[in-house]
PDB file of N, CA and C in Angstrom:
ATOM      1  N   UNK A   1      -2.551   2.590  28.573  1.00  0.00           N
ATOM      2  CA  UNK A   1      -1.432   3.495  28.391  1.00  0.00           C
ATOM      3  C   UNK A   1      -1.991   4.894  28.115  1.00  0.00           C
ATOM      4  N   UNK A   2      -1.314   6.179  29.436  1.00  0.00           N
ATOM      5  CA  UNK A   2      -2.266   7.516  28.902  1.00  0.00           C
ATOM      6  C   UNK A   2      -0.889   8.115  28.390  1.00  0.00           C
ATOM      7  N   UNK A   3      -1.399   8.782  27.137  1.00  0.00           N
ATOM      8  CA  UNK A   3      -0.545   9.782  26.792  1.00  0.00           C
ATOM      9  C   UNK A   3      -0.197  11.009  27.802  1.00  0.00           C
ATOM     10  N   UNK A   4       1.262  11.234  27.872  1.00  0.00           N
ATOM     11  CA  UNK A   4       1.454  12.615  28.693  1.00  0.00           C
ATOM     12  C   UNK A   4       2.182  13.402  28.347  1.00  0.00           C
ATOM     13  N   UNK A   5       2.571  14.618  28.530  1.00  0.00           N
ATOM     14  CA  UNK A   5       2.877  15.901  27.925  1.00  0.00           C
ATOM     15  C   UNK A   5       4.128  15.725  27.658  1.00  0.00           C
ATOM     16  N   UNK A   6       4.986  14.417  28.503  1.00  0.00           N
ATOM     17  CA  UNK A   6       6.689  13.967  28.038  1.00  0.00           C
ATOM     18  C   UNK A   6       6.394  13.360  26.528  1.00  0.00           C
ATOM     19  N   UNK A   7       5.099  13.166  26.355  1.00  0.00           N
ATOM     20  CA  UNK A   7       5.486  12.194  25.281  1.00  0.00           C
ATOM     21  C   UNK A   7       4.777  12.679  24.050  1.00  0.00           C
ATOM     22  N   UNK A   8       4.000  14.093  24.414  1.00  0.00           N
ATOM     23  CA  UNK A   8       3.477  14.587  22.815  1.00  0.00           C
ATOM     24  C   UNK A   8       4.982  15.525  22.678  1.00  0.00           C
ATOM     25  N   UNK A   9       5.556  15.797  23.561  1.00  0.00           N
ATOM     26  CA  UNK A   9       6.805  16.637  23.217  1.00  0.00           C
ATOM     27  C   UNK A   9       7.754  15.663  22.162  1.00  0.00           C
ATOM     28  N   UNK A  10       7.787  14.494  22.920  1.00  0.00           N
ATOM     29  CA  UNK A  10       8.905  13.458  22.260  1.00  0.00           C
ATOM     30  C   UNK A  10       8.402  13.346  20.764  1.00  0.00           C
ATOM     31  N   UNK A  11       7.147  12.689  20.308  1.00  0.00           N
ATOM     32  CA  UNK A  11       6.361  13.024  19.078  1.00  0.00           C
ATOM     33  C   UNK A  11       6.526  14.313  18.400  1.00  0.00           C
ATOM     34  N   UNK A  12       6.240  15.802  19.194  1.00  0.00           N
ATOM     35  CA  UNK A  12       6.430  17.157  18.333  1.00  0.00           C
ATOM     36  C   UNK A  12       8.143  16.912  18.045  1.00  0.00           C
ATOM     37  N   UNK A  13       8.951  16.598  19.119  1.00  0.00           N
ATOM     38  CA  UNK A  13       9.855  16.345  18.297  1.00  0.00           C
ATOM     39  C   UNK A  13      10.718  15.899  17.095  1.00  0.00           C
ATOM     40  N   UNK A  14      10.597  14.442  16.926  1.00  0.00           N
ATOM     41  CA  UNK A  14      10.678  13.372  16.275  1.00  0.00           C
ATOM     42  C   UNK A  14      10.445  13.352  14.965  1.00  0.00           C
ATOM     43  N   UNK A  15       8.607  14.673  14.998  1.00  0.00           N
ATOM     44  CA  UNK A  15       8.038  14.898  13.550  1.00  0.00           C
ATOM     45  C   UNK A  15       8.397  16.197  13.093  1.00  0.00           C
ATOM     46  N   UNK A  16       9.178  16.735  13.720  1.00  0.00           N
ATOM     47  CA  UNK A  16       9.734  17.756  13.600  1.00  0.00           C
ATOM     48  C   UNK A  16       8.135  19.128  13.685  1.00  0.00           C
ATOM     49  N   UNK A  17       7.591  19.009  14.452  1.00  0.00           N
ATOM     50  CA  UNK A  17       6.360  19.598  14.458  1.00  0.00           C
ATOM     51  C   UNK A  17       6.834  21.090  15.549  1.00  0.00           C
ATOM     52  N   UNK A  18       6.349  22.065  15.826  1.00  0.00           N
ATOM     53  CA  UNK A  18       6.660  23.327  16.627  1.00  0.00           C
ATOM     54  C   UNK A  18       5.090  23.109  17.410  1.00  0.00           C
ATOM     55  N   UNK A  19       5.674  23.184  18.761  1.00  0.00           N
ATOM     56  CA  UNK A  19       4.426  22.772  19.419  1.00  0.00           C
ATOM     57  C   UNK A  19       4.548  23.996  21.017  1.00  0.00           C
ATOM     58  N   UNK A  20       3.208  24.469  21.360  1.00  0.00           N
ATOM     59  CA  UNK A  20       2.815  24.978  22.652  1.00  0.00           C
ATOM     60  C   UNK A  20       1.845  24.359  23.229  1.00  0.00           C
ATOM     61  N   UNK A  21       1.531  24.784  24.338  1.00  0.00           N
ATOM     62  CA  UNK A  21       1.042  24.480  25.837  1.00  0.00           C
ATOM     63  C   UNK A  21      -0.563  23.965  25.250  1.00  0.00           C
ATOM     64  N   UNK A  22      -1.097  25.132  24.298  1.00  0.00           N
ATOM     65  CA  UNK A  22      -2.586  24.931  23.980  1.00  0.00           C
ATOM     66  C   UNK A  22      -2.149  23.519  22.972  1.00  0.00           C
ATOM     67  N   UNK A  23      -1.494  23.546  21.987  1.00  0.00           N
ATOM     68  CA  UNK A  23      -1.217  22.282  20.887  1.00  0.00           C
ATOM     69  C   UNK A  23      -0.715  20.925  22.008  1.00  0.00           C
ATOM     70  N   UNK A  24      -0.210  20.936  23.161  1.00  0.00           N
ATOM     71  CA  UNK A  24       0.131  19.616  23.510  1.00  0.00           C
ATOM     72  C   UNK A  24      -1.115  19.416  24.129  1.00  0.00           C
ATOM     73  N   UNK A  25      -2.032  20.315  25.002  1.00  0.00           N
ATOM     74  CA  UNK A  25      -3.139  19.743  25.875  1.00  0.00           C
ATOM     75  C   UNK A  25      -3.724  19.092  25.016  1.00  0.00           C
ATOM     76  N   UNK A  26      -4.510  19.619  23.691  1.00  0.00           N
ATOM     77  CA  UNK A  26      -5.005  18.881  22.396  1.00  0.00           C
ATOM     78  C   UNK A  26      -4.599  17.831  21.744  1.00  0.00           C
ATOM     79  N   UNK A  27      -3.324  17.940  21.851  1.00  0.00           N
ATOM     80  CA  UNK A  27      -2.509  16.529  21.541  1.00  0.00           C
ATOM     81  C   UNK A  27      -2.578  15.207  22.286  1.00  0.00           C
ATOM     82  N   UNK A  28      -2.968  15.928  23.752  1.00  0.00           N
ATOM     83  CA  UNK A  28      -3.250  14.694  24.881  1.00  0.00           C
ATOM     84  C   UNK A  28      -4.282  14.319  24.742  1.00  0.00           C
ATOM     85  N   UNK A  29      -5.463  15.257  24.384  1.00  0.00           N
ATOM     86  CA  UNK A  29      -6.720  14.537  24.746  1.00  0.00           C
ATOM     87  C   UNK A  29      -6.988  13.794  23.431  1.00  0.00           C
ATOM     88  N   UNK A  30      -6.589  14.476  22.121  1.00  0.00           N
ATOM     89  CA  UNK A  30      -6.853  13.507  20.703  1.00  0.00           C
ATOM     90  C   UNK A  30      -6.270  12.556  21.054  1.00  0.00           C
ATOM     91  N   UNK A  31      -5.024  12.057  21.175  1.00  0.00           N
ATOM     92  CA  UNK A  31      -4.272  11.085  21.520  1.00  0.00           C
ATOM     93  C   UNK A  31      -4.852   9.768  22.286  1.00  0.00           C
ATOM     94  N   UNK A  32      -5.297  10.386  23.344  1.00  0.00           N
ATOM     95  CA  UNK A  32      -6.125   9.659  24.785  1.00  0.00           C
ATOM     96  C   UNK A  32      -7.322   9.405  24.250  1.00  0.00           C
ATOM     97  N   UNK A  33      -7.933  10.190  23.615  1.00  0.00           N
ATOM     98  CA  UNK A  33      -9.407   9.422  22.896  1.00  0.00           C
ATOM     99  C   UNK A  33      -9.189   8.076  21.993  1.00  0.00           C
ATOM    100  N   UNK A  34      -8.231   8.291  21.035  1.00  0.00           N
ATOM    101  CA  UNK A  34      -7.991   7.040  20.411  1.00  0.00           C
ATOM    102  C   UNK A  34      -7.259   6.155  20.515  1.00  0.00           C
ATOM    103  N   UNK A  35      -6.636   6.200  21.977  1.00  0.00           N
ATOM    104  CA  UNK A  35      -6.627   5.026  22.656  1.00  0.00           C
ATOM    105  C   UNK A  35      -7.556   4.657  23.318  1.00  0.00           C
ATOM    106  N   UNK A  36      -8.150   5.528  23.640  1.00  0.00           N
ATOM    107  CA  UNK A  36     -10.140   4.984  24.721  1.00  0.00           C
ATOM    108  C   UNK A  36      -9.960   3.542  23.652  1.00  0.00           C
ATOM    109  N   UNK A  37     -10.622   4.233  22.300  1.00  0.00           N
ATOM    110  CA  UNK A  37     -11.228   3.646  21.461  1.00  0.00           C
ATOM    111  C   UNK A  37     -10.558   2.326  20.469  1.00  0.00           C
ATOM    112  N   UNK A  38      -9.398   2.147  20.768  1.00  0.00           N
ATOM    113  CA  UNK A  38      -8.618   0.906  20.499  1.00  0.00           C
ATOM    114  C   UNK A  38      -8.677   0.010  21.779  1.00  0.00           C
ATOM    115  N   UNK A  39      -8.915   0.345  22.846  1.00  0.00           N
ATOM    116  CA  UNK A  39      -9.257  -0.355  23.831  1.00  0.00           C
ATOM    117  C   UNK A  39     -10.744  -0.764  23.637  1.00  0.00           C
ATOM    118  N   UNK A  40     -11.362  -0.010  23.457  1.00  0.00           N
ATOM    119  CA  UNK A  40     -12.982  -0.724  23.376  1.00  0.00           C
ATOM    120  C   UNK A  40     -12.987  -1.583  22.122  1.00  0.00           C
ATOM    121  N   UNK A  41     -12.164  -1.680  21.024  1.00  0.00           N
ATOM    122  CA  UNK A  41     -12.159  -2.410  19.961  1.00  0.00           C
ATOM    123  C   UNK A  41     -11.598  -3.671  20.749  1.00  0.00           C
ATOM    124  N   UNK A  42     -10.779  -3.742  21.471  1.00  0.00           N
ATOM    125  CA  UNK A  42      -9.789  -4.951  21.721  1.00  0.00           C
ATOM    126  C   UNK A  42     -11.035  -5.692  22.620  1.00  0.00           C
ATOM    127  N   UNK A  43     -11.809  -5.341  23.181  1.00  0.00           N
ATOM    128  CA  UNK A  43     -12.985  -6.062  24.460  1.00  0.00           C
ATOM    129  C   UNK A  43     -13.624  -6.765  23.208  1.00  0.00           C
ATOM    130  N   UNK A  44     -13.814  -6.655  21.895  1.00  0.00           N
ATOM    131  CA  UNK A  44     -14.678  -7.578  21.067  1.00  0.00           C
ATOM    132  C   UNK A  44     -14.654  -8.746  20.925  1.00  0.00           C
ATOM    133  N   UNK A  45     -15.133  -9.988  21.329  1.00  0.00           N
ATOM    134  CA  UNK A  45     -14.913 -11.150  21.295  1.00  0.00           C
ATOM    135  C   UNK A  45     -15.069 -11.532  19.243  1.00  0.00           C
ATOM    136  N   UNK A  46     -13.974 -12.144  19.060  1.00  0.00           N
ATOM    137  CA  UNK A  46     -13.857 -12.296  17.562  1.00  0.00           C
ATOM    138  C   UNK A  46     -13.244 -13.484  17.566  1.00  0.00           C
ATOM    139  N   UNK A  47     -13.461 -14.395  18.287  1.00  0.00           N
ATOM    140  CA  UNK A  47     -12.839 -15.811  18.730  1.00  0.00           C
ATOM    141  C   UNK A  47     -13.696 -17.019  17.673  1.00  0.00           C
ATOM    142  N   UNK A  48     -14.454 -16.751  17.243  1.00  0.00           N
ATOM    143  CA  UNK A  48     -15.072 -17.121  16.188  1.00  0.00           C
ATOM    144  C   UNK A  48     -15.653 -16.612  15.236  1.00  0.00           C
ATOM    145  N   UNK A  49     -15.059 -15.577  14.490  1.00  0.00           N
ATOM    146  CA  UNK A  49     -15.255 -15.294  13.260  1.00  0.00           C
ATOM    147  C   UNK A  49     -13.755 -15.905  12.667  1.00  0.00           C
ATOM    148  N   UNK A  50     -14.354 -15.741  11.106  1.00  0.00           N
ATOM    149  CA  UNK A  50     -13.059 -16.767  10.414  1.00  0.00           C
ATOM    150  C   UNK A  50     -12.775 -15.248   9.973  1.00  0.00           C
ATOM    151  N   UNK A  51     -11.158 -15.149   9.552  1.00  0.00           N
ATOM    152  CA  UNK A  51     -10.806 -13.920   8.442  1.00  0.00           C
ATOM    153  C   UNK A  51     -11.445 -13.731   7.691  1.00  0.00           C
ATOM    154  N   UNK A  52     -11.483 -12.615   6.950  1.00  0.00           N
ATOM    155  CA  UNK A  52     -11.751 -12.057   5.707  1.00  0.00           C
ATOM    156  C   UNK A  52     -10.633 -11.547   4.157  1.00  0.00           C
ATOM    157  N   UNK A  53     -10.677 -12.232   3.728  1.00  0.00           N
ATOM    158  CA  UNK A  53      -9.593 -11.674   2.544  1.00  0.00           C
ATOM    159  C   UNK A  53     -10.867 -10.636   1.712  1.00  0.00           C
ATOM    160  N   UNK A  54     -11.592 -11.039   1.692  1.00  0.00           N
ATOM    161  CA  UNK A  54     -12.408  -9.843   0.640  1.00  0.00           C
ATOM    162  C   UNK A  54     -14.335  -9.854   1.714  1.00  0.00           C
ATOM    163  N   UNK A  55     -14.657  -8.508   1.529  1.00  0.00           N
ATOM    164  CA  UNK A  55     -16.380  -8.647   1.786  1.00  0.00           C
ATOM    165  C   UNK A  55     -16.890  -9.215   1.172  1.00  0.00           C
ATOM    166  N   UNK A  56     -16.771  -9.456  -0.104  1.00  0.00           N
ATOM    167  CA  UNK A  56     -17.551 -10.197  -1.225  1.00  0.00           C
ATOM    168  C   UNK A  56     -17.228 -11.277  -1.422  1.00  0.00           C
ATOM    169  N   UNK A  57     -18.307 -12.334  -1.066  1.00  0.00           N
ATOM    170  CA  UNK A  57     -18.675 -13.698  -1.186  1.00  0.00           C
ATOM    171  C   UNK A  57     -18.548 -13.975  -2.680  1.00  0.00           C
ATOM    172  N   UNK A  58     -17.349 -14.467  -2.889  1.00  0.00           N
ATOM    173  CA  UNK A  58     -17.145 -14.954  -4.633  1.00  0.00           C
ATOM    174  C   UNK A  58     -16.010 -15.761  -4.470  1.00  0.00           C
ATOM    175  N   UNK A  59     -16.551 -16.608  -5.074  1.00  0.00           N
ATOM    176  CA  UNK A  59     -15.181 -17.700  -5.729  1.00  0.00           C
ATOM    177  C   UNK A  59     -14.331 -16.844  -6.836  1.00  0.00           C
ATOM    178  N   UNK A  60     -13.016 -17.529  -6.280  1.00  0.00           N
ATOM    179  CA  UNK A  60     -12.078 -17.023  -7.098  1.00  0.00           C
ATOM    180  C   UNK A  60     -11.958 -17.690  -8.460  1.00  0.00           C
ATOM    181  N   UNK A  61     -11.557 -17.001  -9.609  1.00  0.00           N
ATOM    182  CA  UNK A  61     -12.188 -17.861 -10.886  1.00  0.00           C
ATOM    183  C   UNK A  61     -10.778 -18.378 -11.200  1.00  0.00           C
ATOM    184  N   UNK A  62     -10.410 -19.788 -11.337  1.00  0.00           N
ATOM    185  CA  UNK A  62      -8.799 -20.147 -11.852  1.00  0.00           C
ATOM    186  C   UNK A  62      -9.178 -20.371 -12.993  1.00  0.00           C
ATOM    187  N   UNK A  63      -7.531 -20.416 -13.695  1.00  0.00           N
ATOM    188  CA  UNK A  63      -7.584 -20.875 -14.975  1.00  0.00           C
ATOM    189  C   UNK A  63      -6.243 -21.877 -14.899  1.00  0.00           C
ATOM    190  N   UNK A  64      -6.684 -23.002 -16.024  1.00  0.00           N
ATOM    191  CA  UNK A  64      -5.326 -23.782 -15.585  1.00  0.00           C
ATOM    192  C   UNK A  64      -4.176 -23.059 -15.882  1.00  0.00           C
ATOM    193  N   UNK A  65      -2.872 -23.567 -15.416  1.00  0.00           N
ATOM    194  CA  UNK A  65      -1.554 -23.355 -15.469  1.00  0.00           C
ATOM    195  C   UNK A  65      -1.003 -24.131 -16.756  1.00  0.00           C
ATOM    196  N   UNK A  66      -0.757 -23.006 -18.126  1.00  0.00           N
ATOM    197  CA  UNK A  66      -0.485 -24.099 -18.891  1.00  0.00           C
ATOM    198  C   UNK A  66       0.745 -23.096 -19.713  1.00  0.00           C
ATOM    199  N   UNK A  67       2.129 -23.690 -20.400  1.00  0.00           N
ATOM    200  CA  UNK A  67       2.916 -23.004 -21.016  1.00  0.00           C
ATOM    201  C   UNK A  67       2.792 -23.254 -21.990  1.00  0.00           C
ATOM    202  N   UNK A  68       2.649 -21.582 -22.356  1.00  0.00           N
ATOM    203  CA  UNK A  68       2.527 -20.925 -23.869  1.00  0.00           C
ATOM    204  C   UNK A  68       3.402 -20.730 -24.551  1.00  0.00           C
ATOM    205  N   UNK A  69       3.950 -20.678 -25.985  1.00  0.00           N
ATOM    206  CA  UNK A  69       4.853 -19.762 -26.651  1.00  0.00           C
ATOM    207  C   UNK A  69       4.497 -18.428 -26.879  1.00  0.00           C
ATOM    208  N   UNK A  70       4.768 -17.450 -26.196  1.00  0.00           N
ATOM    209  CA  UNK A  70       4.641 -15.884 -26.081  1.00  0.00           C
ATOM    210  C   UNK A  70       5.734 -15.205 -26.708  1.00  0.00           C
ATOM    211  N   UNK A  71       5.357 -13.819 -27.671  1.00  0.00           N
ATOM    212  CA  UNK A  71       6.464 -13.342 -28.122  1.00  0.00           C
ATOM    213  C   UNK A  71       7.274 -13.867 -28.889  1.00  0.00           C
ATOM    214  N   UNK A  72       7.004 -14.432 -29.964  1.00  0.00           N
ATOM    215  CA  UNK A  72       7.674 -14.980 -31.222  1.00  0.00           C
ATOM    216  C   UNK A  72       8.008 -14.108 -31.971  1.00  0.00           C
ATOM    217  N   UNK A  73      10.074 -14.390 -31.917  1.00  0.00           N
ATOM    218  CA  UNK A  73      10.758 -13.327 -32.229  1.00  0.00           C
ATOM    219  C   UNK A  73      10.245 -12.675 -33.736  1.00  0.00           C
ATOM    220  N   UNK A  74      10.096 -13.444 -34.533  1.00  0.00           N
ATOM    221  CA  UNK A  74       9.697 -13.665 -36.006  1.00  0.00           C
ATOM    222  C   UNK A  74       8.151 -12.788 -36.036  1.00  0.00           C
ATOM    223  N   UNK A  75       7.546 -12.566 -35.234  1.00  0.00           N
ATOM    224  CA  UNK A  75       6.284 -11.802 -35.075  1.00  0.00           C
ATOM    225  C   UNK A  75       6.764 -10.711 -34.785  1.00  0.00           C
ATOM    226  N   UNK A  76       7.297 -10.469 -33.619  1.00  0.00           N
ATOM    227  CA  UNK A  76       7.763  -8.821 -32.922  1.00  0.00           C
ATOM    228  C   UNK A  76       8.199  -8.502 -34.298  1.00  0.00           C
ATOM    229  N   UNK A  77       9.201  -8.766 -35.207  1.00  0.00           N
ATOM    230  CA  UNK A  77      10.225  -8.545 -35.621  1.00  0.00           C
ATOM    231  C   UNK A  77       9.450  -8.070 -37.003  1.00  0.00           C
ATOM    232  N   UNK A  78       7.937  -8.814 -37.571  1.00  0.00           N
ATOM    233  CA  UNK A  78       7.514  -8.000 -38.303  1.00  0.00           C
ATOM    234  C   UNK A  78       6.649  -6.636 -38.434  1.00  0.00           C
ATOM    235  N   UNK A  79       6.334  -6.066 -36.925  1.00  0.00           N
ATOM    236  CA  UNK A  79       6.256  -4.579 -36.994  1.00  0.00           C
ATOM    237  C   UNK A  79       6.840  -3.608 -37.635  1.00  0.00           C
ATOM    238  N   UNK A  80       8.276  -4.254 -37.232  1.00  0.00           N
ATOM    239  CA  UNK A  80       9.497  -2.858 -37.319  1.00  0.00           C
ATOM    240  C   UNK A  80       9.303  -2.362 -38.780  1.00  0.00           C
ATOM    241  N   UNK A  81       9.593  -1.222 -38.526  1.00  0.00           N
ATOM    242  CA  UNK A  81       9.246  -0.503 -39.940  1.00  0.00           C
ATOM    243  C   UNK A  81      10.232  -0.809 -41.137  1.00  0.00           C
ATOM    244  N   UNK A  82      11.282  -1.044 -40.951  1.00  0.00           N
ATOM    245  CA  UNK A  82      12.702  -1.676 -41.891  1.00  0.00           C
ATOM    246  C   UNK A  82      12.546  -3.065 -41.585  1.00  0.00           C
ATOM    247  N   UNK A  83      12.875  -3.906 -42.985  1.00  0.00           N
ATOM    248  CA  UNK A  83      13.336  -5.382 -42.460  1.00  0.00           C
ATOM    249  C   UNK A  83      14.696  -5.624 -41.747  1.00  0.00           C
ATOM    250  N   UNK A  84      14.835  -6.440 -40.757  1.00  0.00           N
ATOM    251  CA  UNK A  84      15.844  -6.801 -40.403  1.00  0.00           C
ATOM    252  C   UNK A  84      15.312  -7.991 -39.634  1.00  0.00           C
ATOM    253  N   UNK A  85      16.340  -9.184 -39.791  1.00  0.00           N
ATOM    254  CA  UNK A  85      16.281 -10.498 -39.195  1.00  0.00           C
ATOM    255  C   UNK A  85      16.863 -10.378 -37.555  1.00  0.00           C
ATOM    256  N   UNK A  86      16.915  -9.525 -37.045  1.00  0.00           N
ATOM    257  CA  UNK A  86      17.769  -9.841 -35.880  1.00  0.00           C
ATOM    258  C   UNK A  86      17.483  -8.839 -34.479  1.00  0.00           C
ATOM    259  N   UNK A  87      17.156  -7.317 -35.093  1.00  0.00           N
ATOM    260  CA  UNK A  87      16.685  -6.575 -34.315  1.00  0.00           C
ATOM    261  C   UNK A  87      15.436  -5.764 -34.729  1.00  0.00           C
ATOM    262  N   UNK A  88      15.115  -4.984 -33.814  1.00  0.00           N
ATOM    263  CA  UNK A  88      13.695  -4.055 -34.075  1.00  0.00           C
ATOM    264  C   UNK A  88      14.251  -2.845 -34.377  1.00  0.00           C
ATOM    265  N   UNK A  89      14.118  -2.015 -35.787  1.00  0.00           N
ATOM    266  CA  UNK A  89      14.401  -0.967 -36.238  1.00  0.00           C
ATOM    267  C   UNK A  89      13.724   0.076 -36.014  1.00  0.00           C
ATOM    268  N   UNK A  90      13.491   1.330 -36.116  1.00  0.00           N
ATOM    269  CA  UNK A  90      13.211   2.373 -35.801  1.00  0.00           C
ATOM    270  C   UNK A  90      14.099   3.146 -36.397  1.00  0.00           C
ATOM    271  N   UNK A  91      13.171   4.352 -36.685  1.00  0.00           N
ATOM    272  CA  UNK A  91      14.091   5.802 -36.911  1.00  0.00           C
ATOM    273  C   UNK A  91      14.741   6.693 -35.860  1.00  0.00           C
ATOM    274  N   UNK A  92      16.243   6.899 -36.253  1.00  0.00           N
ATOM    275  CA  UNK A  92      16.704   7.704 -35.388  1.00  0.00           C
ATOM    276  C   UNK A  92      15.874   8.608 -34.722  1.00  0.00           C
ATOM    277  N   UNK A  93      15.861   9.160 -33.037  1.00  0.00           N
ATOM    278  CA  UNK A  93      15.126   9.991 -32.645  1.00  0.00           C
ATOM    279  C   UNK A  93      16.556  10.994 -31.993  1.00  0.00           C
ATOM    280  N   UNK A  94      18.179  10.632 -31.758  1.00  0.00           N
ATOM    281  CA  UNK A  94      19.087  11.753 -31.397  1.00  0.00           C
ATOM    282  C   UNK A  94      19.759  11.915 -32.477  1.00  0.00           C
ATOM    283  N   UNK A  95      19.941  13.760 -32.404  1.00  0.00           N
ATOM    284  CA  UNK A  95      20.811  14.172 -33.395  1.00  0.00           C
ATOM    285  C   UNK A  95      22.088  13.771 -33.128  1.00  0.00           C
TER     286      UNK A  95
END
Protein backbone atom coordinates (compact mmCIF):
# COMPACT_ATOMS: atom_id res chain seq x y z
CA UNK A 1 0.00 0.00 0.00
CA UNK A 2 1.78 3.51 -1.28
CA UNK A 3 0.77 6.49 0.34
CA UNK A 4 -0.56 9.33 -2.08
CA UNK A 5 -1.09 12.95 -1.97
CA UNK A 6 -5.26 12.05 -1.71
CA UNK A 7 -4.41 10.58 1.34
CA UNK A 8 -1.76 12.82 3.30
CA UNK A 9 -4.49 15.52 2.50
CA UNK A 10 -7.26 13.21 4.05
CA UNK A 11 -4.76 12.76 7.26
CA UNK A 12 -3.77 16.84 7.19
CA UNK A 13 -7.29 16.94 7.37
CA UNK A 14 -8.72 14.71 9.93
CA UNK A 15 -5.66 16.01 12.31
CA UNK A 16 -6.60 19.14 11.71
CA UNK A 17 -2.92 19.88 10.51
CA UNK A 18 -2.39 23.08 7.66
CA UNK A 19 -0.50 21.47 5.04
CA UNK A 20 1.46 22.55 1.44
CA UNK A 21 2.90 21.03 -1.58
CA UNK A 22 6.61 20.89 0.16
CA UNK A 23 4.78 19.31 3.70
CA UNK A 24 2.69 16.62 1.65
CA UNK A 25 5.78 15.47 -0.69
CA UNK A 26 7.53 14.84 2.90
CA UNK A 27 4.58 13.40 4.19
CA UNK A 28 4.69 10.84 1.27
CA UNK A 29 8.01 9.84 1.44
CA UNK A 30 8.07 9.60 5.61
CA UNK A 31 4.94 7.79 5.27
CA UNK A 32 6.23 5.35 2.35
CA UNK A 33 9.44 4.66 4.26
CA UNK A 34 7.59 3.23 7.15
CA UNK A 35 5.67 1.23 5.34
CA UNK A 36 8.97 -0.08 3.33
CA UNK A 37 9.84 -1.01 6.79
CA UNK A 38 6.68 -2.77 8.26
CA UNK A 39 6.84 -4.76 5.24
CA UNK A 40 10.37 -5.96 5.77
CA UNK A 41 9.32 -6.71 9.44
CA UNK A 42 6.31 -8.86 8.21
CA UNK A 43 9.01 -11.23 5.74
CA UNK A 44 10.43 -12.45 9.37
CA UNK A 45 9.77 -15.95 9.84
CA UNK A 46 8.63 -16.06 13.72
CA UNK A 47 6.73 -19.37 13.26
CA UNK A 48 8.68 -20.69 16.01
CA UNK A 49 9.45 -18.45 18.53
CA UNK A 50 7.09 -18.76 21.60
CA UNK A 51 5.70 -15.12 22.98
CA UNK A 52 7.21 -13.07 25.30
CA UNK A 53 5.36 -11.57 28.32
CA UNK A 54 8.62 -10.17 29.84
CA UNK A 55 12.71 -10.25 28.50
CA UNK A 56 13.60 -11.45 31.75
CA UNK A 57 13.82 -15.06 32.40
CA UNK A 58 12.19 -15.22 36.02
CA UNK A 59 9.66 -17.13 37.63
CA UNK A 60 6.89 -15.45 38.83
CA UNK A 61 6.97 -15.55 42.71
CA UNK A 62 3.17 -16.69 44.09
CA UNK A 63 1.96 -16.49 47.29
CA UNK A 64 -0.92 -18.57 48.45
CA UNK A 65 -4.47 -17.24 48.24
CA UNK A 66 -5.53 -17.03 51.74
CA UNK A 67 -8.45 -14.73 53.61
CA UNK A 68 -7.43 -12.32 56.00
CA UNK A 69 -9.27 -10.10 58.50
CA UNK A 70 -8.13 -6.58 57.18
CA UNK A 71 -9.17 -3.33 58.69
CA UNK A 72 -10.60 -3.99 62.04
CA UNK A 73 -13.14 -1.46 62.70
CA UNK A 74 -12.02 -1.33 66.48
CA UNK A 75 -8.30 -0.60 65.21
CA UNK A 76 -9.09 2.20 62.51
CA UNK A 77 -11.28 3.59 65.10
CA UNK A 78 -8.40 3.93 67.63
CA UNK A 79 -6.40 6.62 65.69
CA UNK A 80 -9.10 9.13 65.66
CA UNK A 81 -8.15 11.79 67.78
CA UNK A 82 -11.69 11.92 69.91
CA UNK A 83 -13.20 8.66 71.19
CA UNK A 84 -16.07 7.56 69.44
CA UNK A 85 -17.46 3.93 68.97
CA UNK A 86 -18.89 4.30 65.59
CA UNK A 87 -17.11 6.83 63.42
CA UNK A 88 -13.60 8.43 62.70
CA UNK A 89 -13.43 11.95 64.22
CA UNK A 90 -11.47 14.74 63.15
CA UNK A 91 -11.42 18.42 63.57
CA UNK A 92 -13.56 20.60 61.70
CA UNK A 93 -11.59 21.85 58.56
CA UNK A 94 -15.05 24.29 56.99
CA UNK A 95 -16.03 27.39 58.47
Amino acid sequence: MAITKDTVKKISKLSRIASNDQFEENMIKDLNSILKFVEQLNEVKIDSIEPLASTVDQEIIKREDAVKKMNDKNQILSNSPTDNKDFYVVPKVIE
